[in-house]
N, C-alpha and C. Protein backbone atom coordinates (compact mmCIF):
# COMPACT_ATOMS: atom_id res chain seq x y z
N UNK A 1 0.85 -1.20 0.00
CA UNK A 1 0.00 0.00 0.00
C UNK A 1 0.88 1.25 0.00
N UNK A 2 0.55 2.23 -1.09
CA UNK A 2 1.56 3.28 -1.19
C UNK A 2 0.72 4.70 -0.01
N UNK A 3 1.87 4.86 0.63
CA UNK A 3 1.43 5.88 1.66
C UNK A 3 1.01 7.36 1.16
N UNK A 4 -0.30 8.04 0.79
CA UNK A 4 -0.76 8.64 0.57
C UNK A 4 0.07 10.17 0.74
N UNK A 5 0.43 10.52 2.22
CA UNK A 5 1.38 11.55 2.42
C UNK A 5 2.14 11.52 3.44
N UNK A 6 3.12 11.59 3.40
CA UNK A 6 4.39 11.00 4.61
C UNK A 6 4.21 11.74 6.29
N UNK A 7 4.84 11.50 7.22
CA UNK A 7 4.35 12.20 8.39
C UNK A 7 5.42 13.55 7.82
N UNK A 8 6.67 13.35 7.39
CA UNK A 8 7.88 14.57 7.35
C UNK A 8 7.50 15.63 6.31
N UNK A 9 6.24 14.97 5.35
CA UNK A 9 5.42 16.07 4.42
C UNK A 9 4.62 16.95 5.32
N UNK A 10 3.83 15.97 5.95
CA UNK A 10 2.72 17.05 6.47
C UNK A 10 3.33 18.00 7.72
N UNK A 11 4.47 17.76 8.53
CA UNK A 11 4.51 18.44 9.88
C UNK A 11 5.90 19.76 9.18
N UNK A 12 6.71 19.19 8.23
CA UNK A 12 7.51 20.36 7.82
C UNK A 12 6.73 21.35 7.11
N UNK A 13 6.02 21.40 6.33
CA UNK A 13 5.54 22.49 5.29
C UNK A 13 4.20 22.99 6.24
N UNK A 14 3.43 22.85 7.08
CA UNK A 14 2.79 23.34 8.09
C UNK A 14 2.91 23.92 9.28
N UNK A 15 4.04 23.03 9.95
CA UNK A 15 4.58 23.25 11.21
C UNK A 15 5.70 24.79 11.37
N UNK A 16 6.32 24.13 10.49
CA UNK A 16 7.45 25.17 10.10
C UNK A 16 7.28 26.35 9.56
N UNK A 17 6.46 26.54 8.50
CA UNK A 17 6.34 27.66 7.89
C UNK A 17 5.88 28.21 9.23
N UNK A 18 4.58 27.85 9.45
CA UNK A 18 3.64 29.04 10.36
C UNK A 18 4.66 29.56 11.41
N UNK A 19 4.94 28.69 12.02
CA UNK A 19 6.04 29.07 13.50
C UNK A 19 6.62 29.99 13.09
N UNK A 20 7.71 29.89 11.78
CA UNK A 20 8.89 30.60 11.83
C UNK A 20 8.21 32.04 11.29
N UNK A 21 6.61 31.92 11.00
CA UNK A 21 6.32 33.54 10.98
C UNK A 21 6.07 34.64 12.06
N UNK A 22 6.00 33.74 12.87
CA UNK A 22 5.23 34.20 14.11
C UNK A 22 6.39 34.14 15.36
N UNK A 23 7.99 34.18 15.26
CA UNK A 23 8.92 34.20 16.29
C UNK A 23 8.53 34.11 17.45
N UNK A 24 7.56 35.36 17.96
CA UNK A 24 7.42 35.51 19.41
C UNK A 24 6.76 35.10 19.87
N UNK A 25 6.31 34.14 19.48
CA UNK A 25 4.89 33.10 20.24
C UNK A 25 5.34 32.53 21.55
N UNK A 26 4.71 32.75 22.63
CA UNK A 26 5.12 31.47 23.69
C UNK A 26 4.45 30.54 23.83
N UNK A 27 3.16 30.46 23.32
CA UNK A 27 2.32 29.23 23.44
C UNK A 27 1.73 28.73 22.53
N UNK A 28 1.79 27.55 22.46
CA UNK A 28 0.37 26.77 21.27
C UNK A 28 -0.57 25.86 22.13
N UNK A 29 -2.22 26.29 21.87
CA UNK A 29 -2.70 25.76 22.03
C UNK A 29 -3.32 25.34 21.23
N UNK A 30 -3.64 23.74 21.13
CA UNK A 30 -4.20 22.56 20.08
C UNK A 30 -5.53 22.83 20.81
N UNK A 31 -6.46 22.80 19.85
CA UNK A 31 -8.19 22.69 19.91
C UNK A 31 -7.98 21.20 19.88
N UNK A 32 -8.53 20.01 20.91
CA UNK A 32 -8.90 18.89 20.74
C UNK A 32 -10.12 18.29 20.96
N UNK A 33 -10.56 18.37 20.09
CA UNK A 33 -12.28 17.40 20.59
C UNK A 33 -12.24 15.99 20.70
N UNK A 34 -11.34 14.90 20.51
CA UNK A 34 -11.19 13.86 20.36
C UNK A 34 -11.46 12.93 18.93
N UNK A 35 -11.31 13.79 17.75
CA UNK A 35 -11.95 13.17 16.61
C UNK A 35 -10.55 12.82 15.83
N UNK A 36 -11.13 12.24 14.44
CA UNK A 36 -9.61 12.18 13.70
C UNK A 36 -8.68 13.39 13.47
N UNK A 37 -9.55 14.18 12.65
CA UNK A 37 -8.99 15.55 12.56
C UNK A 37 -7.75 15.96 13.36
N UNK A 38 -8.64 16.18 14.88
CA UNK A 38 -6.91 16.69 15.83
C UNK A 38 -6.89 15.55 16.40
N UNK A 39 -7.14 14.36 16.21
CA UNK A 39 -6.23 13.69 16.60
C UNK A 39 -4.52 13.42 15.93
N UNK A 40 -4.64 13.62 14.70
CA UNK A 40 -3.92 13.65 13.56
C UNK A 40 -3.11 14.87 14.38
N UNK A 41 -3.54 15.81 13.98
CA UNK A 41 -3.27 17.58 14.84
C UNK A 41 -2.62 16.79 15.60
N UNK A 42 -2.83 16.33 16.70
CA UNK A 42 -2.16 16.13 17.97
C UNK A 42 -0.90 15.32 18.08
N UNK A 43 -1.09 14.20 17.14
CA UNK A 43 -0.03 13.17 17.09
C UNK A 43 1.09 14.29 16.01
N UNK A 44 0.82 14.60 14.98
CA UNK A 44 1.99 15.50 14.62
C UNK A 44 2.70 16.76 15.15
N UNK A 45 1.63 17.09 16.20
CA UNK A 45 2.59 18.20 17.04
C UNK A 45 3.47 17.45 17.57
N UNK A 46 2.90 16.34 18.40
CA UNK A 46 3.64 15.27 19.39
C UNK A 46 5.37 14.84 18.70
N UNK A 47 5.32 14.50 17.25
CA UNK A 47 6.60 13.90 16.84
C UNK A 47 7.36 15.58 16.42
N UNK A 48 6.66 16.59 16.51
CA UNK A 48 7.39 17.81 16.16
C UNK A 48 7.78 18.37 17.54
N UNK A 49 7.75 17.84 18.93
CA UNK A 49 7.54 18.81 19.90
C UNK A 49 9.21 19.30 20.35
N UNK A 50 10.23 18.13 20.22
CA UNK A 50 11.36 18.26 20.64
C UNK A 50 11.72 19.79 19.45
N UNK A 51 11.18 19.74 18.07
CA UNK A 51 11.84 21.04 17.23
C UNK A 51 10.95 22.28 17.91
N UNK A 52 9.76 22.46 18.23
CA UNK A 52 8.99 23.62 18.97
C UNK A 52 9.42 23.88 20.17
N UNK A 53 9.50 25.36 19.97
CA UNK A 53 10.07 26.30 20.88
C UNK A 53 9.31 26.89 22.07
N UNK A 54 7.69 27.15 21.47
CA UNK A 54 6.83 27.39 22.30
C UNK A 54 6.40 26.34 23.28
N UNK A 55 5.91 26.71 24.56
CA UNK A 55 5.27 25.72 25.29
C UNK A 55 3.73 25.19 25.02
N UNK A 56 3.75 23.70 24.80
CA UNK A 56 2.65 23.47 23.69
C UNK A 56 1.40 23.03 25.30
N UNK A 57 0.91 23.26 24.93
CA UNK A 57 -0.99 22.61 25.28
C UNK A 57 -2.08 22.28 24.90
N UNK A 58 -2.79 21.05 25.16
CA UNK A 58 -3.94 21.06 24.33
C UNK A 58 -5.31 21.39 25.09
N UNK A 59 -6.30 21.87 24.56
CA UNK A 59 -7.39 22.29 25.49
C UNK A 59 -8.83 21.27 24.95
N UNK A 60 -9.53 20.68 25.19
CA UNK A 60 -11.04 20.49 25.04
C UNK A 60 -12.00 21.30 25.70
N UNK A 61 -12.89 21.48 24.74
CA UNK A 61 -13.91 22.18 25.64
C UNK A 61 -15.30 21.63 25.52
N UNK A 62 -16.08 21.12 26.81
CA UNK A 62 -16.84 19.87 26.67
C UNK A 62 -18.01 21.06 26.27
N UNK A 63 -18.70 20.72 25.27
CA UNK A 63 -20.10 21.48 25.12
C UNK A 63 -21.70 21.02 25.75
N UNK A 64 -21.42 19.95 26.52
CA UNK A 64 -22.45 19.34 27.17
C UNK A 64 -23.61 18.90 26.02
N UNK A 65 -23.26 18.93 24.68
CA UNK A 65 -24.18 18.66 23.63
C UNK A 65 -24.52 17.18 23.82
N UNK A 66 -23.53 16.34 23.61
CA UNK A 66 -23.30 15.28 23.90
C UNK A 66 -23.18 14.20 25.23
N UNK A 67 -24.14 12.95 25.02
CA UNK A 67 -24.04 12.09 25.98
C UNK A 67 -22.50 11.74 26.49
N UNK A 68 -21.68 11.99 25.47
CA UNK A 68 -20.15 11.10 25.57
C UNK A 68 -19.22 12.22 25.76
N UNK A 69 -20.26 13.11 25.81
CA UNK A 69 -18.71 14.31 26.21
C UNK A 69 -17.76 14.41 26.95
N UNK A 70 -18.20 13.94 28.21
CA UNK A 70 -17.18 13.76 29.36
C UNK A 70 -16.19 12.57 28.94
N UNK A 71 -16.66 11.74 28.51
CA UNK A 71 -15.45 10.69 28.08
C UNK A 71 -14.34 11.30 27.08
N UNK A 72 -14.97 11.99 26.08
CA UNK A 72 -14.28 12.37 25.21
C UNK A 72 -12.90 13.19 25.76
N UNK A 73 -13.73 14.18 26.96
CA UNK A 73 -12.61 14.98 27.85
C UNK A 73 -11.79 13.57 28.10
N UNK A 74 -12.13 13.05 28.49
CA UNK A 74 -11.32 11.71 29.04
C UNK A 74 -9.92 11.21 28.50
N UNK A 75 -10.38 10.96 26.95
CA UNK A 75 -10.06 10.79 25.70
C UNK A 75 -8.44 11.58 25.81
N UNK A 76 -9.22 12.69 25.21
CA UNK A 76 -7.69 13.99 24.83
C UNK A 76 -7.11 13.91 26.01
N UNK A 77 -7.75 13.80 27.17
CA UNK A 77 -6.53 13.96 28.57
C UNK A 77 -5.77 12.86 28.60
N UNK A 78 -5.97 11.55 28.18
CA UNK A 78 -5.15 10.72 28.14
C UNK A 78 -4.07 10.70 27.24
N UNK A 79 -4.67 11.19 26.32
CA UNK A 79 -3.79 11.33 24.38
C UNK A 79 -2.56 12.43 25.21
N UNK A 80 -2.97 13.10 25.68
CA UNK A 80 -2.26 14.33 26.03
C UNK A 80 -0.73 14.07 26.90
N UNK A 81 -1.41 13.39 28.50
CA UNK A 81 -0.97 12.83 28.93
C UNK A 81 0.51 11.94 28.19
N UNK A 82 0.10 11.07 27.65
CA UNK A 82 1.14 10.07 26.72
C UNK A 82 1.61 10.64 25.98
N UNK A 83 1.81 11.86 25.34
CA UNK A 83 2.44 12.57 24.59
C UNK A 83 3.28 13.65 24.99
N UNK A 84 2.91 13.46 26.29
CA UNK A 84 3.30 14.91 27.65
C UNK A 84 3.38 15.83 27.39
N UNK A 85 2.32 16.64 27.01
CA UNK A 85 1.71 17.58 26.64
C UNK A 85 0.73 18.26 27.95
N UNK A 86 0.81 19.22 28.53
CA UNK A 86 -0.29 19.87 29.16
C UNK A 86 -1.45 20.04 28.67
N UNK A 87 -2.45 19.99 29.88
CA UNK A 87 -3.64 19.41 28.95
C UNK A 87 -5.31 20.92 30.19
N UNK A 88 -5.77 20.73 29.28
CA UNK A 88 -6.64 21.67 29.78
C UNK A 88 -8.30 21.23 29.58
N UNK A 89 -9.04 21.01 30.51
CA UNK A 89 -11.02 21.00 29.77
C UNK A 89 -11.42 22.12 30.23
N UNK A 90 -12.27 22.53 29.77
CA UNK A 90 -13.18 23.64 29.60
C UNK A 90 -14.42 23.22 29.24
N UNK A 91 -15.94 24.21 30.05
CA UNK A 91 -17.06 23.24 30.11
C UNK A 91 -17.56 24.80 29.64
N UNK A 92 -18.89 24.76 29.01
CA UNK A 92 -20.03 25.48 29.05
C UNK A 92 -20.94 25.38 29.82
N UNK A 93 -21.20 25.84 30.41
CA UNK A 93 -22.01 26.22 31.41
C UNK A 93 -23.41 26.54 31.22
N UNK A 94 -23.26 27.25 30.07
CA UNK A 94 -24.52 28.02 29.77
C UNK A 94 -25.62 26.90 28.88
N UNK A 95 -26.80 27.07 28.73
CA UNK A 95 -27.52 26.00 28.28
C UNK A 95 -28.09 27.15 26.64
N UNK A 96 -28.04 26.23 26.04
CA UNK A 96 -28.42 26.77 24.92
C UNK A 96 -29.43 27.33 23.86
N UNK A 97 -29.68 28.58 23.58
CA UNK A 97 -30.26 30.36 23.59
C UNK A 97 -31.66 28.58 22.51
N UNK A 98 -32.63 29.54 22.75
CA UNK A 98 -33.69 29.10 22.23
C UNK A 98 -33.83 29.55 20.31
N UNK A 99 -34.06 29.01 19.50
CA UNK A 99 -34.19 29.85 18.28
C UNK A 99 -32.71 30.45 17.93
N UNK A 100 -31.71 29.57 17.65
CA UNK A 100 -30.67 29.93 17.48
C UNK A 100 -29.84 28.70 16.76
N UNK A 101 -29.02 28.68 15.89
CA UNK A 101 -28.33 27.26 15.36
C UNK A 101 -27.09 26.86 16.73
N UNK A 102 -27.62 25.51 16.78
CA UNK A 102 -26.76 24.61 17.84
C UNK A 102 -25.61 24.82 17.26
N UNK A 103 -25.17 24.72 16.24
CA UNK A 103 -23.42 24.55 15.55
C UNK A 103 -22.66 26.14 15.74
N UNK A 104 -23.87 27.47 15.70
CA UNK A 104 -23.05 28.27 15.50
C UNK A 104 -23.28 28.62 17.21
N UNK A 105 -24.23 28.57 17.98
CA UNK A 105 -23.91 28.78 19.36
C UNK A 105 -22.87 28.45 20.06
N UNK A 106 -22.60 26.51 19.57
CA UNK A 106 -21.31 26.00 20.02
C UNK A 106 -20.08 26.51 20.06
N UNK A 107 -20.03 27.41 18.85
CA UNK A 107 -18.86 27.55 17.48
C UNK A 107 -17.91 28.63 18.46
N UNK A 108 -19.15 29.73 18.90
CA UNK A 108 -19.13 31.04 19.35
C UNK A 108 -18.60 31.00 20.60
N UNK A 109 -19.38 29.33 21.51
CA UNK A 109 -18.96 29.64 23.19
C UNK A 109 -17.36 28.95 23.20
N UNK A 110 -17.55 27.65 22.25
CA UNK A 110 -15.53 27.65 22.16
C UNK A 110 -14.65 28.51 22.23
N UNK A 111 -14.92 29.11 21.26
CA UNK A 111 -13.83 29.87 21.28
C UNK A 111 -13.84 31.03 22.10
N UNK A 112 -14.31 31.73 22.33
CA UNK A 112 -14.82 32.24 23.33
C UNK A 112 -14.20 31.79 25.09
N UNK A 113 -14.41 30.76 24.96
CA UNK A 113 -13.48 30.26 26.09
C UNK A 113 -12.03 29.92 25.92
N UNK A 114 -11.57 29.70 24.91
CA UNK A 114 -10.22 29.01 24.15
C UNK A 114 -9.87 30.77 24.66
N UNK A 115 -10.35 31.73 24.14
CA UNK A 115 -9.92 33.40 24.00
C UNK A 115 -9.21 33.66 25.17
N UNK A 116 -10.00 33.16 26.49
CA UNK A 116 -9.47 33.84 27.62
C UNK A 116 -8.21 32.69 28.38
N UNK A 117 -8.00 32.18 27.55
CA UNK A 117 -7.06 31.14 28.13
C UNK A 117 -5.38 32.14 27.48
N UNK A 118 -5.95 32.38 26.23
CA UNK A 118 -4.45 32.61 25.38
C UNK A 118 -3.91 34.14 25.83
N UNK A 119 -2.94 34.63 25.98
CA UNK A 119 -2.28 35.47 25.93
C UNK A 119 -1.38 35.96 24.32
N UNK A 120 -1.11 37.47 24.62
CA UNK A 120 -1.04 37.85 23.24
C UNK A 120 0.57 36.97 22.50
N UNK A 121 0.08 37.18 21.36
CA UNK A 121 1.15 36.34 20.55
C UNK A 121 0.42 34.62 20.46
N UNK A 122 0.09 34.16 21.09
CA UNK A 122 -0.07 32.56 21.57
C UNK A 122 -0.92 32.45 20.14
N UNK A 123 -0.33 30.60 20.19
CA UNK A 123 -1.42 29.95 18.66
C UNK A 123 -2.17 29.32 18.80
N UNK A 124 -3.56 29.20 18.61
CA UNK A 124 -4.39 28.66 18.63
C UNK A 124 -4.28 27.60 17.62
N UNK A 125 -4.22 26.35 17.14
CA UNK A 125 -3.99 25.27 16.03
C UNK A 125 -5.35 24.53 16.16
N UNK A 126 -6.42 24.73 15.10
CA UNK A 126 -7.24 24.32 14.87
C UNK A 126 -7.29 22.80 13.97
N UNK A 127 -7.60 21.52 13.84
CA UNK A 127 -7.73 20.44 13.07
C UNK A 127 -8.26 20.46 11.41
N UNK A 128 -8.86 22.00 10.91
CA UNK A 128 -9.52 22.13 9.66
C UNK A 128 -8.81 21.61 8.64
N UNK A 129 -9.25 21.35 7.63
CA UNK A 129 -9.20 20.62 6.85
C UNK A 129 -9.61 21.14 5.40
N UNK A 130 -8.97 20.37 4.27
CA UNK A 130 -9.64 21.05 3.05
C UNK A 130 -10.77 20.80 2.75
N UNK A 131 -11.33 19.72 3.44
CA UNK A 131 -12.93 19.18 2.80
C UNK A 131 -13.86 20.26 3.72
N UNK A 132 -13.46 20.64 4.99
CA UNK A 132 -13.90 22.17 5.95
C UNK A 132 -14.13 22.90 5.30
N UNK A 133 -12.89 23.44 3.98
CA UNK A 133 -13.26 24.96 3.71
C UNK A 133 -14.09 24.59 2.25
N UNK A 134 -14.09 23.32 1.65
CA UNK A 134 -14.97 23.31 0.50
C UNK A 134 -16.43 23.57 1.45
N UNK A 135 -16.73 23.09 2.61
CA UNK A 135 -18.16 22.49 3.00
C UNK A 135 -18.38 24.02 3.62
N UNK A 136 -18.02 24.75 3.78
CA UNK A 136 -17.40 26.07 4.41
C UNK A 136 -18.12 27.04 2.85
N UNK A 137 -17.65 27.04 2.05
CA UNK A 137 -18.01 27.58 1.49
C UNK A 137 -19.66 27.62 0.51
N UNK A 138 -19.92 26.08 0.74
CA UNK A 138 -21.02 26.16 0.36
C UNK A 138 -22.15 26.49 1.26
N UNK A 139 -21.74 26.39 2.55
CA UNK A 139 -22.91 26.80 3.12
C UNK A 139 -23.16 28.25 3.39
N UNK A 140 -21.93 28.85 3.16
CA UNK A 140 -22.30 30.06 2.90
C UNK A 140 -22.98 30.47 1.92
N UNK A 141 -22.80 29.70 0.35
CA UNK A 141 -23.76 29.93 -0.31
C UNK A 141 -24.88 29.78 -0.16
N UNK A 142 -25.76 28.76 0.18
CA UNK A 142 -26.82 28.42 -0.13
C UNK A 142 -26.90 28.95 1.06
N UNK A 143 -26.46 30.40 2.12
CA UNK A 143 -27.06 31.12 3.13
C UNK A 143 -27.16 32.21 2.83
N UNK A 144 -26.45 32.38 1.06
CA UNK A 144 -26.76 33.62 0.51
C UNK A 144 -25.76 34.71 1.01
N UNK A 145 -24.01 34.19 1.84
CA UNK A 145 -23.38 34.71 2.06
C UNK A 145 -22.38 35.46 1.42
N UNK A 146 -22.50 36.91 1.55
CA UNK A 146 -21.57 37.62 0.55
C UNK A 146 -19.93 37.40 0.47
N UNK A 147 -19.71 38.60 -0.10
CA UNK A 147 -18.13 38.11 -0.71
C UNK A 147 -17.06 37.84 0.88
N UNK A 148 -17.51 38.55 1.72
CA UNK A 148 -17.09 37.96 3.19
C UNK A 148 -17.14 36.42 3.52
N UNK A 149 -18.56 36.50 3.40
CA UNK A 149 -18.88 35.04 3.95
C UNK A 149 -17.91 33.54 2.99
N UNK A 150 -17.93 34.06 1.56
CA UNK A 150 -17.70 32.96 0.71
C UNK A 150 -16.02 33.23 0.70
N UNK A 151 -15.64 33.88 1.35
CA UNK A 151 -14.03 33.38 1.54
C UNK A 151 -13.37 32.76 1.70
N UNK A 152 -12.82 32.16 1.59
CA UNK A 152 -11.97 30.85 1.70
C UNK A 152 -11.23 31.13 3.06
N UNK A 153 -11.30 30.12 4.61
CA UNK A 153 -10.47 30.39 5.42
C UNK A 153 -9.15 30.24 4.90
N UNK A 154 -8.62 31.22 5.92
CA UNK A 154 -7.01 31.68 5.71
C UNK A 154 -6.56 30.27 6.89
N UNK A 155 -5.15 30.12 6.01
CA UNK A 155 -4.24 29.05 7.43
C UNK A 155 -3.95 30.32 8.59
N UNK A 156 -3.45 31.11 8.43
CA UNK A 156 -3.52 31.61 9.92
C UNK A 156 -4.29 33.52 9.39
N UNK A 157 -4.74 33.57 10.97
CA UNK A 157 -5.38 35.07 11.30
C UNK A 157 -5.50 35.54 12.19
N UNK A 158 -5.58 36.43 13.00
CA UNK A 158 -5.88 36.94 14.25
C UNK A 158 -6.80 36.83 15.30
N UNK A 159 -6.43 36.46 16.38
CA UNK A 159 -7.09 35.66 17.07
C UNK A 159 -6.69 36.11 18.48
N UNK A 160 -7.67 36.72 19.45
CA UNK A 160 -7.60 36.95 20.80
C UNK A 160 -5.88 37.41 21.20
N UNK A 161 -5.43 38.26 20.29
CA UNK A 161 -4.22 39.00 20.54
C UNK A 161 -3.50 38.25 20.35
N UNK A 162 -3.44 36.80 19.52
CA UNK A 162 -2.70 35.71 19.04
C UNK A 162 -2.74 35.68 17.34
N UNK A 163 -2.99 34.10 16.96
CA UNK A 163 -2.78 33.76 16.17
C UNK A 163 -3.39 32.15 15.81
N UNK A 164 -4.72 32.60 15.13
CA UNK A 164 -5.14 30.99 15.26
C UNK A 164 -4.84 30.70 13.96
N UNK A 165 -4.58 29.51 13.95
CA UNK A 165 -3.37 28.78 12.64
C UNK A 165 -4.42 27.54 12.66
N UNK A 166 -4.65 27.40 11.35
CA UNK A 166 -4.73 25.93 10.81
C UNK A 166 -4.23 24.77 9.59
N UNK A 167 -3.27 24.38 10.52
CA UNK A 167 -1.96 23.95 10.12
C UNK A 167 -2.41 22.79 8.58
N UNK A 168 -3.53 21.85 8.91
CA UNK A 168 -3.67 21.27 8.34
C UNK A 168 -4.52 21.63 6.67
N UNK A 169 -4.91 22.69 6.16
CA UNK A 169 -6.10 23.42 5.50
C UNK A 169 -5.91 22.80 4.50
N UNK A 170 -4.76 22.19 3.90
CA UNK A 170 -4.05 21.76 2.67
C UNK A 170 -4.26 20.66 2.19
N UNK A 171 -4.93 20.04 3.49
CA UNK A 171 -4.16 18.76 3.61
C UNK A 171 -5.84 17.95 3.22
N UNK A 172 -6.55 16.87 2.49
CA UNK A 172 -8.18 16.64 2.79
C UNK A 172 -8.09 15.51 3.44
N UNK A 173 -9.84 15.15 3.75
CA UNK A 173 -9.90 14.32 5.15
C UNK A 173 -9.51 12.88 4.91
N UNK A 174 -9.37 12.70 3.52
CA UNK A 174 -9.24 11.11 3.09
C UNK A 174 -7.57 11.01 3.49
N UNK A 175 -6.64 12.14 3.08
CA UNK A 175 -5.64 11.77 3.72
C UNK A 175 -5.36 11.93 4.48
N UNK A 176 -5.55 12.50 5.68
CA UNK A 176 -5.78 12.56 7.25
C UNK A 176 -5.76 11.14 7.46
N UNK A 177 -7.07 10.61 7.17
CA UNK A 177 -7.81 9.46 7.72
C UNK A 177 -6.79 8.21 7.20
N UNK A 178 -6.08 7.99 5.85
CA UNK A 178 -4.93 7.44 5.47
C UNK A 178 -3.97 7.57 6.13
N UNK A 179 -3.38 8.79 7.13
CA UNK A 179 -2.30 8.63 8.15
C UNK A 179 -2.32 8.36 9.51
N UNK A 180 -3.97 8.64 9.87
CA UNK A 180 -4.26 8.03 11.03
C UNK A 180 -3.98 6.57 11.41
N UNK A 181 -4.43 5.53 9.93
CA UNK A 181 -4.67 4.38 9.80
C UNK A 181 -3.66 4.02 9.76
N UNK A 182 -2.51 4.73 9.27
CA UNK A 182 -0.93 4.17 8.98
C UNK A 182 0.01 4.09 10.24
N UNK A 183 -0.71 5.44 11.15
CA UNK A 183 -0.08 5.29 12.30
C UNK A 183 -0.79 4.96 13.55
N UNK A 184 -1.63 3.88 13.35
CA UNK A 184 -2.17 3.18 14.19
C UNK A 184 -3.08 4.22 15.32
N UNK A 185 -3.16 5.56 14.95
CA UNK A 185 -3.95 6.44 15.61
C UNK A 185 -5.46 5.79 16.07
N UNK A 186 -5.79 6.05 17.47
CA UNK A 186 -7.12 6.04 17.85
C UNK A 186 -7.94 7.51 18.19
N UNK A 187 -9.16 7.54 17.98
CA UNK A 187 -10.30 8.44 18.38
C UNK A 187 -11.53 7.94 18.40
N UNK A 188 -12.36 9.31 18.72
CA UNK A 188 -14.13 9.03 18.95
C UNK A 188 -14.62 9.68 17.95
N UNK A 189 -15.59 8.82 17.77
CA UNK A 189 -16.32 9.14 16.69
C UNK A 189 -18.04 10.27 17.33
N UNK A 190 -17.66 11.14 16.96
CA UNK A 190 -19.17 11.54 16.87
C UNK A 190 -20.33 11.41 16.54
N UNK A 191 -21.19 10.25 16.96
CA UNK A 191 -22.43 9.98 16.61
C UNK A 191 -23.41 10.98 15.75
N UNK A 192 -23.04 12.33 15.86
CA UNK A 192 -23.96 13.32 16.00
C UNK A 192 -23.74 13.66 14.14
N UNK A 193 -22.94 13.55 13.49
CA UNK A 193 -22.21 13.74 12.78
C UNK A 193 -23.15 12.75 11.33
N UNK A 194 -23.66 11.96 11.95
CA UNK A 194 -24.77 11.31 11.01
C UNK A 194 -26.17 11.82 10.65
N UNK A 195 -26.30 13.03 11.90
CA UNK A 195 -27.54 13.64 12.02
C UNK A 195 -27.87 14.58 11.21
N UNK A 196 -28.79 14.46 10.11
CA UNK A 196 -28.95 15.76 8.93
C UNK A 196 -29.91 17.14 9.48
N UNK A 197 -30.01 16.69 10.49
CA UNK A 197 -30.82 17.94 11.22
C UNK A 197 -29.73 19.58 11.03
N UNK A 198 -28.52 19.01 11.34
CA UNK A 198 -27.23 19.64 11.18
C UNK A 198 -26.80 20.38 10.02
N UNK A 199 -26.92 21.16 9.33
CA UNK A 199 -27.03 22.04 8.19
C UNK A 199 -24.95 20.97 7.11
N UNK A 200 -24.21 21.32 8.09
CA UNK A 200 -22.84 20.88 7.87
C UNK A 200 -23.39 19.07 7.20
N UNK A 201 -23.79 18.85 8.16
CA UNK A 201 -23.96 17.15 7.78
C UNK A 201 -25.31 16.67 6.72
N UNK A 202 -26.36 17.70 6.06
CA UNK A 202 -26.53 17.56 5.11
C UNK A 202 -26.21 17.69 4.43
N UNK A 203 -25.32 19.18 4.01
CA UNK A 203 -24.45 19.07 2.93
C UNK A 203 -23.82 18.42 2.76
N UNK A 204 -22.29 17.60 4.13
CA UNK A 204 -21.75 16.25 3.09
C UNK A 204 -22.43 14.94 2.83
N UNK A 205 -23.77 14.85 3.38
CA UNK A 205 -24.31 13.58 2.60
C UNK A 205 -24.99 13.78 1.15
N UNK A 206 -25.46 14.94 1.24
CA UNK A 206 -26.44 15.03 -0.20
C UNK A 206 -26.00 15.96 -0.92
């Protein structure tokens, strides 16, 4: 089986570039929800950590959406743990606004909490993906979103007096999911993720 994209492809031309733009960073924090995405994210910071300069951390933030959430915290704290990485959860508290989309309420209280963790300069490293910013862009269309909305996310932008970077944007989910499998990577799967109620998850089924 020919290996789709090497680990020394994906962590040099991502890892490296962004860092060496951003010198004065002291921190990275990894967004981990426990899925493939950052799990991938996570295991390639992990074999890059001895070359990073900044002090790395990963954060979850449980949204109480989910029956399995707390495990999931479970999950990344262990991943974290074994990779010896500092590790952080973060909960919402708040119960969610009536007449409002579940995905973008979520979207809003993450980060939102991720915000007050980082100090200026620090990176936020998100798991996105190229099949993200195709699915990204159509739903802006069919929301009738202008030349703002239909932008293509940037790999990195400004972010809570930082810098949220998404290292992977380049990279799509089939080969993610090809290096997970190669490197014996485990995660959780989101049940929820089958549910077309979800604006995101009708568009990639239909």
């Amino acid at each position: 089986m020919t290996k789709s994209m090497s680990t020394e492809l994906i962590a040099y031309y991502n890892f490296d570039t962004i860092l060496n733009a951003f010198p004065h960073a002291k921190n990275i924090w990894i967004a981990c929800s426990g899925g493939m995405d950052s799990s991938v994210l996570l295991h390639l910071v992990y074999l890059n950590k001895n070359k990073i300069k900044q002090k790395i951390n990963v954060v979850y933030v449980n949204h109480g959406l989910q029956e399995k959430s707390i495990e999931w915290g479970k999950f990344c704290k262990k991943k974290s743990e074994k990779y010896g990485l500092d590790f952080r959860q973060l909960d919402i508290k708040e119960n969610t606004p009536d007449g409002v989309s579940i995905e973008a309420w979520a979207r809003e209280q993450r980060y939102a909490l991720i915000a007050e963790l980082m100090e200026e300069d620090d990176f936020l490293f998100t798991g996105h993906h190229q099949d993200d910013q195709v699915e990204t862009f159509f739903l802006q269309a069919l929301r009738g979103g202008g030349p703002k909305g239909l932008a293509s996310m940037p790999v990195y932008k400004g972010f809570a007096g930082g810098i949220h970077a998404r290292p992977l944007l380049e990279v799509n989910r089939s080969q993610l999911l090809s290096y997970a499998n190669e490197n014996n990577l485990s995660w959780c799967e989101d049940t929820s993720n089958a549910n077309e109620k979800y604006d995101r998850n009708y568009l990639r089924k239909n």
